[in-house]
Protein backbone atom coordinates (compact mmCIF):
# COMPACT_ATOMS: atom_id res chain seq x y z
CA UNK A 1 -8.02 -4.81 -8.77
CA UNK A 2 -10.49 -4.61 -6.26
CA UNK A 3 -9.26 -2.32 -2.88
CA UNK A 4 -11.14 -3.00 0.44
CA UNK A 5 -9.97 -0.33 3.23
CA UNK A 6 -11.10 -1.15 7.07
CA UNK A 7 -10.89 1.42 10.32
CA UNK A 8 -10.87 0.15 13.44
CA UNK A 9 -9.89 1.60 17.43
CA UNK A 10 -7.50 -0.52 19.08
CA UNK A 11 -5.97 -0.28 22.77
CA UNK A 12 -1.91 -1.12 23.43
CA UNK A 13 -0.20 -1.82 26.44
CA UNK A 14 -0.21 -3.60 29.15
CA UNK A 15 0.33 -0.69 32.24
CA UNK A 16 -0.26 2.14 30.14
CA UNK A 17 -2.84 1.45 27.65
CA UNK A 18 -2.40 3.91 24.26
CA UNK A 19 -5.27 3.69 21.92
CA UNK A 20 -4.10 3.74 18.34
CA UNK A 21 -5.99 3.87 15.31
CA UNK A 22 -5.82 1.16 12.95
CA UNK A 23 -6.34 1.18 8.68
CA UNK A 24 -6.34 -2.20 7.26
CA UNK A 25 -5.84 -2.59 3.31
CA UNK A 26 -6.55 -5.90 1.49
CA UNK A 27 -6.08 -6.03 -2.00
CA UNK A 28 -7.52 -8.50 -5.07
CA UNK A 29 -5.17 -8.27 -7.55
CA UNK A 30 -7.12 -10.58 -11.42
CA UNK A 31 -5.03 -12.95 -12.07
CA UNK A 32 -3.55 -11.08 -15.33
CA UNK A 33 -2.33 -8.16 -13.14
CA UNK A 34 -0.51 -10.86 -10.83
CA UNK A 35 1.01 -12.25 -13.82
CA UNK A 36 2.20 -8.74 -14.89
CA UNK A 37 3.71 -7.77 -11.20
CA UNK A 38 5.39 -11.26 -11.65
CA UNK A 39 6.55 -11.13 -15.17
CA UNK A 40 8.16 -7.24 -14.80
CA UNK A 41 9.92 -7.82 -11.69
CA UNK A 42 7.56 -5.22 -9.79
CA UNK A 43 7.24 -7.06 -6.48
CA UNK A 44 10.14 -5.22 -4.68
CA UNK A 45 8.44 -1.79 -5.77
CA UNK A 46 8.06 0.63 -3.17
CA UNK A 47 4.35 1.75 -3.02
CA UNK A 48 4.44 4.37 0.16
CA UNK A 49 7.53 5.21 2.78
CA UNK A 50 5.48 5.13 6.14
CA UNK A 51 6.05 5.41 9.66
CA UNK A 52 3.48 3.87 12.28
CA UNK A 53 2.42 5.60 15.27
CA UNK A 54 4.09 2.71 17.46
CA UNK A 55 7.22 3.03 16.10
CA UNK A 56 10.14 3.29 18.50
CA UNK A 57 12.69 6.08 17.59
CA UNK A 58 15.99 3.81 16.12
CA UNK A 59 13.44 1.39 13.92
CA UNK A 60 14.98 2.10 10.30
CA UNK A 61 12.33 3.41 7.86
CA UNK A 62 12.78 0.63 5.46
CA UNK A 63 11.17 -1.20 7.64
CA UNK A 64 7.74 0.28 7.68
CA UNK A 65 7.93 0.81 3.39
CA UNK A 66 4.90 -0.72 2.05
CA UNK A 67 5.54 -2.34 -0.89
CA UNK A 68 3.59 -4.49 -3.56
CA UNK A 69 4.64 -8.31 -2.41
CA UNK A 70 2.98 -6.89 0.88
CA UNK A 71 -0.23 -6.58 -0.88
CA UNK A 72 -0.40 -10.50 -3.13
CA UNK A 73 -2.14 -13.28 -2.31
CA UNK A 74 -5.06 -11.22 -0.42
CA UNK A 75 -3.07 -10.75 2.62
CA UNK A 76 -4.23 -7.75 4.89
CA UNK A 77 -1.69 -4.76 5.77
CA UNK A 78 -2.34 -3.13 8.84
CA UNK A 79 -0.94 0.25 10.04
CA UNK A 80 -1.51 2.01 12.93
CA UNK A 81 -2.43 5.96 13.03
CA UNK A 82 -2.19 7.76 16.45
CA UNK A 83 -5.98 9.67 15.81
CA UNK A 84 -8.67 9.24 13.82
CA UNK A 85 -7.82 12.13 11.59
CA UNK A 86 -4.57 10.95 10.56
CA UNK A 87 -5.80 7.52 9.89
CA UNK A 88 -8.40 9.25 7.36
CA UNK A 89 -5.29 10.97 5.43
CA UNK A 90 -3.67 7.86 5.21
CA UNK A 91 -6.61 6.19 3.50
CA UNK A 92 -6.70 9.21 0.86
CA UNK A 93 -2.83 8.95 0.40
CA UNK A 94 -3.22 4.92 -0.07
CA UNK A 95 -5.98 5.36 -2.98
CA UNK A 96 -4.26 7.78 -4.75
CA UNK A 97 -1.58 5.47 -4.60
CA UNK A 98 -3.01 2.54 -5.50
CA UNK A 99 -5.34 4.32 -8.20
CA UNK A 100 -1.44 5.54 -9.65
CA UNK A 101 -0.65 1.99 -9.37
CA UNK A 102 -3.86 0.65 -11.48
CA UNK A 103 -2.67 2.57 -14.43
CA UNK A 104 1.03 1.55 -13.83
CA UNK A 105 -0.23 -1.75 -13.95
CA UNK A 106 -2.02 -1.18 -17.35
CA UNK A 107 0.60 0.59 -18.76
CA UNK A 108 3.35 -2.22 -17.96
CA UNK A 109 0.90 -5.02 -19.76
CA UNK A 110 2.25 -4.21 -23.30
CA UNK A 111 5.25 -2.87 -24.45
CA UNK A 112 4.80 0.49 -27.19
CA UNK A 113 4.34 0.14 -30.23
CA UNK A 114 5.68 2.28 -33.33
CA UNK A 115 5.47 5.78 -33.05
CA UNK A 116 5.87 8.09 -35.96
CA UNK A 117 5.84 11.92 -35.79
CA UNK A 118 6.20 14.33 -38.22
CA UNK A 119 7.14 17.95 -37.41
């Protein structure tokens, strides 16, 4: 899995321009962890509940989840951050995320095997 993370400034609005503060994620998933979000069902998972700074006040949360069909195929997912400082937590909280996700994805490739404890 290969995780490429872009910052960029970007100006809103036609009257009143807002400046907002975009993170882009792009994701390269090998082919054997695509098979494994495909084979488990995982595509629906939800990765990170997320509101964007744009966001009008009755938009329903679900809306904004970012979940793991989001990221296949190489397709970028931008969200927008109202200052620089927030977009720089958001990148932490993604990597954590996705680093959780790496080993979920590892973990999920083969089922247990036998187990035998003595106490």
């Amino acid at each position: 899995m290969r995780v490429t993370i872009d910052h960029q400034t970007i100006r809103k609005g036609v009257l009143l321009k807002t400046t907002y503060y975009e993170v882009s994620l792009t994701v390269a998933f090998t082919h054997e962890e695509k098979q494994i979000i495909r084979q488990r069902g995982l595509l629906k998972t939800k990765l990170v509940d997320r509101r964007p700074a744009n966001a009008k006040v009755d938009d329903r949360d679900e809306k904004f989840e970012l979940r793991v069909e989001h990221l296949m195929d190489g397709r970028a997912d931008r969200f927008l951050c109202a200052t620089p400082s927030k977009s720089k937590i958001y990148e932490e909280d993604l990597l954590a995320v996705l680093e959780q996700m790496k080993r979920w994805l590892d973990d999920n490739a083969e089922t247990g095997s036998r187990t035998v404890v003595e106490f």
